[in-house]
N, C-alpha and C. Protein backbone atom coordinates (compact mmCIF):
# COMPACT_ATOMS: atom_id res chain seq x y z
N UNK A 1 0.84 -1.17 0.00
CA UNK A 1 0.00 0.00 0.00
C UNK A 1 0.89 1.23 0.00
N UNK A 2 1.19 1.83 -0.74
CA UNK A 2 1.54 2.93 -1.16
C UNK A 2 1.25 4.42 -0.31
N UNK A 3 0.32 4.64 -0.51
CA UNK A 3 -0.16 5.77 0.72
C UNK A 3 0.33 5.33 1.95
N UNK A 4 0.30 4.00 2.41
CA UNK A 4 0.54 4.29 3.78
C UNK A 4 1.85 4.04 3.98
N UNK A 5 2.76 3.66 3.39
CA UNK A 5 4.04 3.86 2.98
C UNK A 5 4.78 5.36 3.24
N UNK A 6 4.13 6.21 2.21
CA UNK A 6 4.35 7.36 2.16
C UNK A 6 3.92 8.36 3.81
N UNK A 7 2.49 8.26 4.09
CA UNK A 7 2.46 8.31 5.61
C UNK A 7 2.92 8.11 6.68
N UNK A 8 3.37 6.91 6.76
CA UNK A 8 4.51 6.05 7.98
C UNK A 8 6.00 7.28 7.21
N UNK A 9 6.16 7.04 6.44
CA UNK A 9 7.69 7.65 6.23
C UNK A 9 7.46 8.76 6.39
N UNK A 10 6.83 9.84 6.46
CA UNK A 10 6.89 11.36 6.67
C UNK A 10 7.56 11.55 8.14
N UNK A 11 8.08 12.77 7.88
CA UNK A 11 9.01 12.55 9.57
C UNK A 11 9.72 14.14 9.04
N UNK A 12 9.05 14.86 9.72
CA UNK A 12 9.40 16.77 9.78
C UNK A 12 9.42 17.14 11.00
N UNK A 13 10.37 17.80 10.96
CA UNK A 13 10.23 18.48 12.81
C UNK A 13 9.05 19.41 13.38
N UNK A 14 8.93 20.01 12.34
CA UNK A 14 7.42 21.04 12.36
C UNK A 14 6.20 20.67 12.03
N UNK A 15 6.05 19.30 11.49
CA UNK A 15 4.99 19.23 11.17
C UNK A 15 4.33 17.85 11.10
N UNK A 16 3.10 17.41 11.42
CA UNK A 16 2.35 15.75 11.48
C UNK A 16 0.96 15.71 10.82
N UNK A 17 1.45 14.66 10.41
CA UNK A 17 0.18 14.15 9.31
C UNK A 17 -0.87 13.47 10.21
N UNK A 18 -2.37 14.49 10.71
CA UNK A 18 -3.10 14.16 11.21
C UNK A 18 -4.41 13.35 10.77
N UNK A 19 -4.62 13.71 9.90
CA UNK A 19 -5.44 13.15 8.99
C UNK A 19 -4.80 13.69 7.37
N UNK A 20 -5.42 12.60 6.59
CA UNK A 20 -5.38 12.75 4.91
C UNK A 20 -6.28 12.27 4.50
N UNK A 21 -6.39 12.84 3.08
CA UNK A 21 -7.82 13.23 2.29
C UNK A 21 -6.97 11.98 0.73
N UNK A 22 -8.08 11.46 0.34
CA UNK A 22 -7.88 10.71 -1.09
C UNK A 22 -9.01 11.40 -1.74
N UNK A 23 -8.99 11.49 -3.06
CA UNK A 23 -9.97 12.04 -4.11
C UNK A 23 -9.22 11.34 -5.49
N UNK A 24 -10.27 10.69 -6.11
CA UNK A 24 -10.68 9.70 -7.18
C UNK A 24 -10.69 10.47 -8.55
N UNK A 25 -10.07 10.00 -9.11
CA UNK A 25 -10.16 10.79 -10.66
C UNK A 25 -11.56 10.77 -11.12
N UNK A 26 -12.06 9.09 -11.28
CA UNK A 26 -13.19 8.44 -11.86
C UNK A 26 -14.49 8.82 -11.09
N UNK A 27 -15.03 10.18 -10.74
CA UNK A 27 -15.82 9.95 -9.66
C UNK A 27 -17.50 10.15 -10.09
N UNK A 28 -18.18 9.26 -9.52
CA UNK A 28 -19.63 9.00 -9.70
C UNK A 28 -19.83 10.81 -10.15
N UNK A 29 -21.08 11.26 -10.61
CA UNK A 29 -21.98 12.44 -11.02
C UNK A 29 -22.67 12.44 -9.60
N UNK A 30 -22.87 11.48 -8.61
CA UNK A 30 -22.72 12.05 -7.52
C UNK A 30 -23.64 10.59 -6.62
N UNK A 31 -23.88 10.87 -5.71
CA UNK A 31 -24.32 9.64 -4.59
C UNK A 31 -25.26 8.83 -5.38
N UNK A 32 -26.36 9.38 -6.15
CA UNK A 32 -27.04 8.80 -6.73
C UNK A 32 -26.94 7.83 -7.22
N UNK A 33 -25.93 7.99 -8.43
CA UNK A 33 -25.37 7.23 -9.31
C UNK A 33 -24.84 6.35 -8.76
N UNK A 34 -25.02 5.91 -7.24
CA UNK A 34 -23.98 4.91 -6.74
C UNK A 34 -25.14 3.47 -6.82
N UNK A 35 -26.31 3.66 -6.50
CA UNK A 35 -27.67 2.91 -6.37
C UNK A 35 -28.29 2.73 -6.92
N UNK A 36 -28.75 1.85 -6.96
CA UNK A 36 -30.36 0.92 -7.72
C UNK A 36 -31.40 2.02 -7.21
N UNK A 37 -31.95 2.28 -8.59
CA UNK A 37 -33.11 3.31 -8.19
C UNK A 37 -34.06 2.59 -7.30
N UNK A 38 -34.51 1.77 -6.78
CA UNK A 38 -35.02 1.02 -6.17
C UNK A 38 -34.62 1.01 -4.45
N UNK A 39 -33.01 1.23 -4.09
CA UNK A 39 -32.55 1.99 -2.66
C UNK A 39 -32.83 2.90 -2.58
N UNK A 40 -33.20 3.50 -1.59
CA UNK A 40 -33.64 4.66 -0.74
C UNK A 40 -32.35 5.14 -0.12
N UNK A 41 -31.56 6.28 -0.33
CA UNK A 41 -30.19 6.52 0.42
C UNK A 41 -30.49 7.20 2.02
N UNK A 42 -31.92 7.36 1.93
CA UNK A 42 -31.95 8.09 3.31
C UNK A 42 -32.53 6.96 4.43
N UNK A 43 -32.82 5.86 3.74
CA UNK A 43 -33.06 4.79 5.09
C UNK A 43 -31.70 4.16 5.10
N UNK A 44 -30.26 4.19 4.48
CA UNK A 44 -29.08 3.49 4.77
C UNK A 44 -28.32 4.55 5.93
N UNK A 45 -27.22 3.74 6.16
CA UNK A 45 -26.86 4.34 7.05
C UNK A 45 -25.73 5.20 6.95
N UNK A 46 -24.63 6.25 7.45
CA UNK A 46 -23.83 6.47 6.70
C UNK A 46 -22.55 5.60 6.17
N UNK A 47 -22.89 4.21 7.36
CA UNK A 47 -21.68 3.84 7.16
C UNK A 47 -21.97 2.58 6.21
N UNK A 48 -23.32 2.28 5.64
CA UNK A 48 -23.21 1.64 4.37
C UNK A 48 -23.80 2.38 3.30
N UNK A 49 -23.80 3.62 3.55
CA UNK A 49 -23.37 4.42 2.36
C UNK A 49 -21.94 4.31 1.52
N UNK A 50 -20.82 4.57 2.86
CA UNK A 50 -19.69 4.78 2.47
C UNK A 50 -19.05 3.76 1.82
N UNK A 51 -19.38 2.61 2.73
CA UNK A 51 -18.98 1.22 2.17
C UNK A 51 -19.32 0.68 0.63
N UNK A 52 -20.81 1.31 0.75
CA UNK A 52 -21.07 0.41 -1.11
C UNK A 52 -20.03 1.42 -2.26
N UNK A 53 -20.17 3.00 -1.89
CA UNK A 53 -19.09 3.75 -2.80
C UNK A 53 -17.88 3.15 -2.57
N UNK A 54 -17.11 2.47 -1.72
CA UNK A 54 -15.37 1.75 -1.73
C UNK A 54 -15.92 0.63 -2.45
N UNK A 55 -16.91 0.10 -2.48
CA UNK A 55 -16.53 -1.09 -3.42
C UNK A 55 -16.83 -1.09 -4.47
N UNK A 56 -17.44 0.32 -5.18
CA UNK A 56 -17.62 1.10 -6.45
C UNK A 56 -16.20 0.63 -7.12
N UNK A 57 -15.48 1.65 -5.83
CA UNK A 57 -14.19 2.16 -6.71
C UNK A 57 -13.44 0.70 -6.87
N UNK A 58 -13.22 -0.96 -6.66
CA UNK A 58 -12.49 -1.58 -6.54
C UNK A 58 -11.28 -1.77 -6.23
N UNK A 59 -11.58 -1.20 -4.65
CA UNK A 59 -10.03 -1.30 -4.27
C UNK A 59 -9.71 -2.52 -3.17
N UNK A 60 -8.70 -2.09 -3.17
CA UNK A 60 -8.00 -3.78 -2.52
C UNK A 60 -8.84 -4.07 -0.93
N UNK A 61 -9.10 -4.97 -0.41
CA UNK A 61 -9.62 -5.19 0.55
C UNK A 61 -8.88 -4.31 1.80
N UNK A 62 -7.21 -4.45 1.58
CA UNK A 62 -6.97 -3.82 3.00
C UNK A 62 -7.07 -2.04 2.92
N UNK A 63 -6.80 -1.60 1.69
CA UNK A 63 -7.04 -0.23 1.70
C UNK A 63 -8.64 0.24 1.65
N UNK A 64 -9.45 -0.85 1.55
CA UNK A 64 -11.03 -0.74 1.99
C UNK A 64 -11.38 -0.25 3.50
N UNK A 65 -10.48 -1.49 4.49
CA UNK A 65 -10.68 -1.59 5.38
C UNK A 65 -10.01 -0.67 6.40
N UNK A 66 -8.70 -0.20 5.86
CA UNK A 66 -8.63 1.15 6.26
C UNK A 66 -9.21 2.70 6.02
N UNK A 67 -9.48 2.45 5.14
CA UNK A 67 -10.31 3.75 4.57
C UNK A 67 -11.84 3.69 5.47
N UNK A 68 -12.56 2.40 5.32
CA UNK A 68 -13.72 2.32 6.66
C UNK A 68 -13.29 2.87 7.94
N UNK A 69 -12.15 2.28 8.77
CA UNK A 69 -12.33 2.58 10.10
C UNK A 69 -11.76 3.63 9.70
N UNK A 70 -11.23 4.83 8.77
CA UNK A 70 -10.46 6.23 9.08
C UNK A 70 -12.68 6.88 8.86
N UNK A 71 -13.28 6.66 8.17
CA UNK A 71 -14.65 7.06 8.25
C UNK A 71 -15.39 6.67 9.24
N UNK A 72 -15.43 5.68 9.77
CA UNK A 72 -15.78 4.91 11.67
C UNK A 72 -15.14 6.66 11.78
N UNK A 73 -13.91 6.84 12.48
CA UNK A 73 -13.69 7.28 13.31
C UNK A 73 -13.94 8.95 13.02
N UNK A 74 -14.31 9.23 11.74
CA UNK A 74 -14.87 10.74 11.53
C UNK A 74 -16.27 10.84 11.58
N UNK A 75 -17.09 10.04 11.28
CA UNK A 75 -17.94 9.64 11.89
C UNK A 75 -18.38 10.07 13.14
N UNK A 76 -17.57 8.94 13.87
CA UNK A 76 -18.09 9.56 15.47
C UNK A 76 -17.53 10.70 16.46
N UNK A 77 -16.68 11.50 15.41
CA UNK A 77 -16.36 12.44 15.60
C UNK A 77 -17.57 13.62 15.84
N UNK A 78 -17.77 13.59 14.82
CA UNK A 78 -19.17 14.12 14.20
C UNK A 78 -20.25 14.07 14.78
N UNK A 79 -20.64 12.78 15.22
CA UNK A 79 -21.94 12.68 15.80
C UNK A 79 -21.57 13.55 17.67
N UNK A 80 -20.10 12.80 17.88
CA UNK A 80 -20.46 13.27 19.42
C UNK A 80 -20.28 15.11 19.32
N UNK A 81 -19.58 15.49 18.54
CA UNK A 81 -20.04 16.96 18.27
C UNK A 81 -21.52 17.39 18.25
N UNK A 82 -22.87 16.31 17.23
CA UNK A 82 -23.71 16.75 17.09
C UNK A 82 -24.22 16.69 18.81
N UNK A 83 -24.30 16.09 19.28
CA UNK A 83 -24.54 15.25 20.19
C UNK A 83 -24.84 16.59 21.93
N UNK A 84 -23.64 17.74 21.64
CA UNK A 84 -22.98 18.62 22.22
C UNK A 84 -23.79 19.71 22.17
């Protein structure tokens, strides 16, 4: 895995990689386009929202499964903010 290659190796005195952002060349016209007109996107949840778009894009299982729990954990970032 490449990205996380590049992540683990960063090493600056001034500065840490707290979070990072990926963006897709190939990208859907937008959520819609991800579903069977027949799903409803507002009875899923967000986190099998996110999941059916990673397996859109066909990526490798372990960069799936990291990319899920880095969304798990913004996620509940989020909510316990709403929450506040």
């Amino acid at each position: 895995m490449q990205l996380e290659s590049v992540i683990e190796g960063f090493r600056h005195d001034h500065a840490t990689i707290l979070k990072y952002r990926i963006s897709y060349k190939n990208k859907p016209l937008g959520t819609a386009s991800l579903y069977k007109e027949t799903q409803n996107i507002a009875e899923m949840s967000p986190s099998d929202v996110f999941k059916q778009r990673l397996e859109k894009e066909g990526l490798d299982e372990p960069v799936r499964n990291m990319l899920m729990e880095a969304f798990r954990q913004l996620l509940e970032e989020v909510e316990q903010k709403m929450e506040e």
